[in-house]
PDB file of N, CA and C in Angstrom:
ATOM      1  N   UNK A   1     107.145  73.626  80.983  1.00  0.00           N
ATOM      2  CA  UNK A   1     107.793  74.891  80.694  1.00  0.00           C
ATOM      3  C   UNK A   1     108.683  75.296  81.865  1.00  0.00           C
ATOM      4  N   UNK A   2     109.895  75.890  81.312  1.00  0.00           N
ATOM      5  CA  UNK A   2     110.978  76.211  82.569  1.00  0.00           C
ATOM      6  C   UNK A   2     110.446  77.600  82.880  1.00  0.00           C
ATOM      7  N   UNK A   3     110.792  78.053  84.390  1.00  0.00           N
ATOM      8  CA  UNK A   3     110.541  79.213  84.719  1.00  0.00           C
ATOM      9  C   UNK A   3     111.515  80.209  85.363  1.00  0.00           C
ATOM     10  N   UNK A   4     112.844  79.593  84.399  1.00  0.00           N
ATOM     11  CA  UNK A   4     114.356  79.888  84.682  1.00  0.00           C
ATOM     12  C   UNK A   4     114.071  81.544  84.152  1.00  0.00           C
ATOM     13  N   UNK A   5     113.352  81.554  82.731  1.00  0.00           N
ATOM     14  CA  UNK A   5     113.315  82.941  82.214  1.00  0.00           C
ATOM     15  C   UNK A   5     112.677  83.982  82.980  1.00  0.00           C
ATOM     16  N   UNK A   6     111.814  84.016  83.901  1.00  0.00           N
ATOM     17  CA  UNK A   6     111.266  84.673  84.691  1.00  0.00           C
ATOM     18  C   UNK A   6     111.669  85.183  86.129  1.00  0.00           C
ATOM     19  N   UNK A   7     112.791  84.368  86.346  1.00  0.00           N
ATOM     20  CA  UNK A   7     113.798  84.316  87.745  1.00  0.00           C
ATOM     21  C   UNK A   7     114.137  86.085  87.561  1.00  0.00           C
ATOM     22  N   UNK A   8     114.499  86.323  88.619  1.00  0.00           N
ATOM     23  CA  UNK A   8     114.708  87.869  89.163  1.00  0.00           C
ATOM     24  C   UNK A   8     116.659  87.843  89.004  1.00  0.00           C
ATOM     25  N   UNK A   9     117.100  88.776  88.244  1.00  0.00           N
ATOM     26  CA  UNK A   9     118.154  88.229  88.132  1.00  0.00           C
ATOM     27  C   UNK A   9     118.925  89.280  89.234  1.00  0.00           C
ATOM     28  N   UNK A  10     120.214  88.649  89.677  1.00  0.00           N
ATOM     29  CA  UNK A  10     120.884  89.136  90.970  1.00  0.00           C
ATOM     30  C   UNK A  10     121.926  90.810  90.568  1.00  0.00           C
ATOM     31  N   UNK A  11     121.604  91.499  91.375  1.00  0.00           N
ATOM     32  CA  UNK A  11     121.246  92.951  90.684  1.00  0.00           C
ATOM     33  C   UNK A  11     123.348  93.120  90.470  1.00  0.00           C
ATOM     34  N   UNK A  12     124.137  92.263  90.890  1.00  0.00           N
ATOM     35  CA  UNK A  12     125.270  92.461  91.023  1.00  0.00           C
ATOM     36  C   UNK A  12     125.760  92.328  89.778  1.00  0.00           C
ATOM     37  N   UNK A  13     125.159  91.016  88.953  1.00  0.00           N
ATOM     38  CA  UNK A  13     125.812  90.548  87.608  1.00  0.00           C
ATOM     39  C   UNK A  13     125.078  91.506  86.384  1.00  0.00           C
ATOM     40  N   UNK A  14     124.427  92.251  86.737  1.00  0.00           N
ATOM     41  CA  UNK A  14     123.473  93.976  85.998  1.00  0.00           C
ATOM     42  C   UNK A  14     124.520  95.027  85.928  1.00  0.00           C
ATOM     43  N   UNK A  15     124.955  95.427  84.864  1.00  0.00           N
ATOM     44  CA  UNK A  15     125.509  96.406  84.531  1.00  0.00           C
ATOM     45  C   UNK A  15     124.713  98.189  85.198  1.00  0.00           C
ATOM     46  N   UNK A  16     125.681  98.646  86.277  1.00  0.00           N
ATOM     47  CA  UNK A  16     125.101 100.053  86.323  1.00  0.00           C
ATOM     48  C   UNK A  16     124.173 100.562  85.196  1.00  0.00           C
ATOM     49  N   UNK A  17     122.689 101.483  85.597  1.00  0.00           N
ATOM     50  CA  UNK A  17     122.327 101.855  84.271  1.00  0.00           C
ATOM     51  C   UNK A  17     123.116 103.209  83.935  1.00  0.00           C
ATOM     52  N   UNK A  18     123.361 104.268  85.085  1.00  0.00           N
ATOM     53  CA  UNK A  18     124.389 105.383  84.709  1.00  0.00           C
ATOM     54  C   UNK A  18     125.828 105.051  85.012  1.00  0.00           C
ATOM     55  N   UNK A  19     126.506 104.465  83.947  1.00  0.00           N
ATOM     56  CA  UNK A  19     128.313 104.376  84.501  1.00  0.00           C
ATOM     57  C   UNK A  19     129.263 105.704  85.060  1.00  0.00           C
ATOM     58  N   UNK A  20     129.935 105.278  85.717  1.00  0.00           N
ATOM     59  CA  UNK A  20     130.862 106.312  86.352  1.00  0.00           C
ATOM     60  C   UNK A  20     131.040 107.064  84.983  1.00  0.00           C
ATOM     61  N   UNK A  21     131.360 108.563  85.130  1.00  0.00           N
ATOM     62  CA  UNK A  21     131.986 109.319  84.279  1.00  0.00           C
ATOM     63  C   UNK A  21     133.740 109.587  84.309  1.00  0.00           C
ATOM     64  N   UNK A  22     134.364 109.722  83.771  1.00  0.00           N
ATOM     65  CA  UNK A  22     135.870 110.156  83.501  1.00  0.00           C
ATOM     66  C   UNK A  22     135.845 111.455  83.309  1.00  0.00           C
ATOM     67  N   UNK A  23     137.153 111.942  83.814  1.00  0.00           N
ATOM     68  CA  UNK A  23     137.437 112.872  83.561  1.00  0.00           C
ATOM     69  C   UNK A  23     137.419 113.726  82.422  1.00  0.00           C
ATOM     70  N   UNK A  24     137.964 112.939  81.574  1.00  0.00           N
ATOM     71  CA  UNK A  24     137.250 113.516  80.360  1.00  0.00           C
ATOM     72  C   UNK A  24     136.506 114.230  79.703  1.00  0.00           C
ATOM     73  N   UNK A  25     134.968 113.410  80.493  1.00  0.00           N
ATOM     74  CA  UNK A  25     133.526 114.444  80.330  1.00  0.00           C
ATOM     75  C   UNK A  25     132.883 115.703  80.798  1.00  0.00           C
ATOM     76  N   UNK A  26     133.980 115.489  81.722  1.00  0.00           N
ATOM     77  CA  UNK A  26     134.302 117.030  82.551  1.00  0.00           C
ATOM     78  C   UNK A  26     134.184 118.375  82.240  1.00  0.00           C
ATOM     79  N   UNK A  27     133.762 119.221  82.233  1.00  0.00           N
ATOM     80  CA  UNK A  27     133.980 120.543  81.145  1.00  0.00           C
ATOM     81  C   UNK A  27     134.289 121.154  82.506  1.00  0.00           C
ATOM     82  N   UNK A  28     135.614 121.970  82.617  1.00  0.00           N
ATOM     83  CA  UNK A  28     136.192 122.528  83.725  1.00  0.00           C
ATOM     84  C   UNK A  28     136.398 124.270  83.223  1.00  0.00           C
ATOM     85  N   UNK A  29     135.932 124.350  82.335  1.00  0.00           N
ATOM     86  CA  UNK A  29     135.838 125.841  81.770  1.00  0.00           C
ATOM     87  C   UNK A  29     134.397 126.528  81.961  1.00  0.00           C
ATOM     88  N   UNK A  30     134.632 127.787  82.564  1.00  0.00           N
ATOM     89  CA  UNK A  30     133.332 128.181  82.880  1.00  0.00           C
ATOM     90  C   UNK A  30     132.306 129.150  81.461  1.00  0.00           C
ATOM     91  N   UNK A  31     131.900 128.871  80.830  1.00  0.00           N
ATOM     92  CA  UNK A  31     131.267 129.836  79.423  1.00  0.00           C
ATOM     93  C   UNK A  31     130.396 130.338  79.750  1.00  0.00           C
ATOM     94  N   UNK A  32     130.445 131.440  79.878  1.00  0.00           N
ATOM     95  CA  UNK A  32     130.128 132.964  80.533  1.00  0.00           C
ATOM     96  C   UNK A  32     128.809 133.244  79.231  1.00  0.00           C
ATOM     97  N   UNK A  33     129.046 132.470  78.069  1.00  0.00           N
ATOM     98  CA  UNK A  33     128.094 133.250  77.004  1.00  0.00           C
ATOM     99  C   UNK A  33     127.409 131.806  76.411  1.00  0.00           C
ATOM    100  N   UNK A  34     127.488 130.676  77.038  1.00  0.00           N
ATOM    101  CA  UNK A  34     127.030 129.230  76.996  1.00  0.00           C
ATOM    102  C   UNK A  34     125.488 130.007  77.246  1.00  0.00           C
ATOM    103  N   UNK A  35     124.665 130.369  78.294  1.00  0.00           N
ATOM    104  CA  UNK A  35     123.151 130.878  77.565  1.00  0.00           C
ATOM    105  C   UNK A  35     122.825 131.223  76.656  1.00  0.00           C
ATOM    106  N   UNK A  36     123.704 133.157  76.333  1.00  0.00           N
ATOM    107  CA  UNK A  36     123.348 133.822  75.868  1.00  0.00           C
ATOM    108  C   UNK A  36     122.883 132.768  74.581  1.00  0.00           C
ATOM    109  N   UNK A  37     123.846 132.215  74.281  1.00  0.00           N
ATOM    110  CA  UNK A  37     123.946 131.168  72.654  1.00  0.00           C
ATOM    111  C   UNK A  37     122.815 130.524  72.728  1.00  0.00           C
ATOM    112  N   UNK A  38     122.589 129.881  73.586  1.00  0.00           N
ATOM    113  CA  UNK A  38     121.132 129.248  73.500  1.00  0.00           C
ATOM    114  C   UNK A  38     120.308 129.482  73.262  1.00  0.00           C
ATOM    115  N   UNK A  39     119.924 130.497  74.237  1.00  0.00           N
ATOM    116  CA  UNK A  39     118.499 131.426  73.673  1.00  0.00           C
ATOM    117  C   UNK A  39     118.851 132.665  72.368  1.00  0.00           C
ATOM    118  N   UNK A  40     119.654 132.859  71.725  1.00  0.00           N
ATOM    119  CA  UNK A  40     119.860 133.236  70.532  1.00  0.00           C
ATOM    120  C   UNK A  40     119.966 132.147  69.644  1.00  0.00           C
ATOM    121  N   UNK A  41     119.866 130.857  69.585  1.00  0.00           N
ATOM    122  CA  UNK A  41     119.628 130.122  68.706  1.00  0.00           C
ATOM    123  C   UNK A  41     118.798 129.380  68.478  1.00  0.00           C
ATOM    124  N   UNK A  42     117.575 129.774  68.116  1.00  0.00           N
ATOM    125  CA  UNK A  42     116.718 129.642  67.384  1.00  0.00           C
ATOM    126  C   UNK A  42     116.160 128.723  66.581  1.00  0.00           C
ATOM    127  N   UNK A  43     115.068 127.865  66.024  1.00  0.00           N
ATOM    128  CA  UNK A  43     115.316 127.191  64.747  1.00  0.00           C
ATOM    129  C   UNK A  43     114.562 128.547  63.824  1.00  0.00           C
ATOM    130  N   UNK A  44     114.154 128.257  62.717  1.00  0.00           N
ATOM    131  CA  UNK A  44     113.764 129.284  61.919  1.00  0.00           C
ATOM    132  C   UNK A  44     112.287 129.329  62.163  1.00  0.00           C
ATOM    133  N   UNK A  45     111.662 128.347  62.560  1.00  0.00           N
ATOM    134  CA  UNK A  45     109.956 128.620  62.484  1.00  0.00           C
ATOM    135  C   UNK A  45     109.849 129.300  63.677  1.00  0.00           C
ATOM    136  N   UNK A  46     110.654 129.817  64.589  1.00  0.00           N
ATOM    137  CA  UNK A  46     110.158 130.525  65.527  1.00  0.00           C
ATOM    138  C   UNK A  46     110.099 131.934  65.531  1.00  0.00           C
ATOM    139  N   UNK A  47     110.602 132.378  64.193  1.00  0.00           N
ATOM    140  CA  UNK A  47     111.113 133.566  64.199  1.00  0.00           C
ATOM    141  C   UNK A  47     111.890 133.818  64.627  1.00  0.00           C
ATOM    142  N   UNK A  48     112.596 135.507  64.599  1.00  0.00           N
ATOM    143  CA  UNK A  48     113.413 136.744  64.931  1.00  0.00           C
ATOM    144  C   UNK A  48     113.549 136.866  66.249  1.00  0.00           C
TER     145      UNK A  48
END
């Protein structure tokens, strides 16, 4: 039996597990009412 499958593989040819982000993902707007919304939204079994 080979024990090629068990070799430690070299951490360079491993894809990052978190990749860089872009600009893109950025949210550069500040939402002043981004809580409030949260904790006013609710699912229904929790009640009012």
């Amino acid at each position: 039996m080979s024990d090629d499958k068990n070799k430690i593989q070299d951490n360079a040819s491993q894809a990052p597990l978190l990749p860089k982000i872009t600009n893109d993902e950025i949210d550069l707007e500040v939402d002043e009412k981004r809580d409030d919304e949260i904790k006013a939204d609710r699912p229904p079994h929790h009640g009012g």
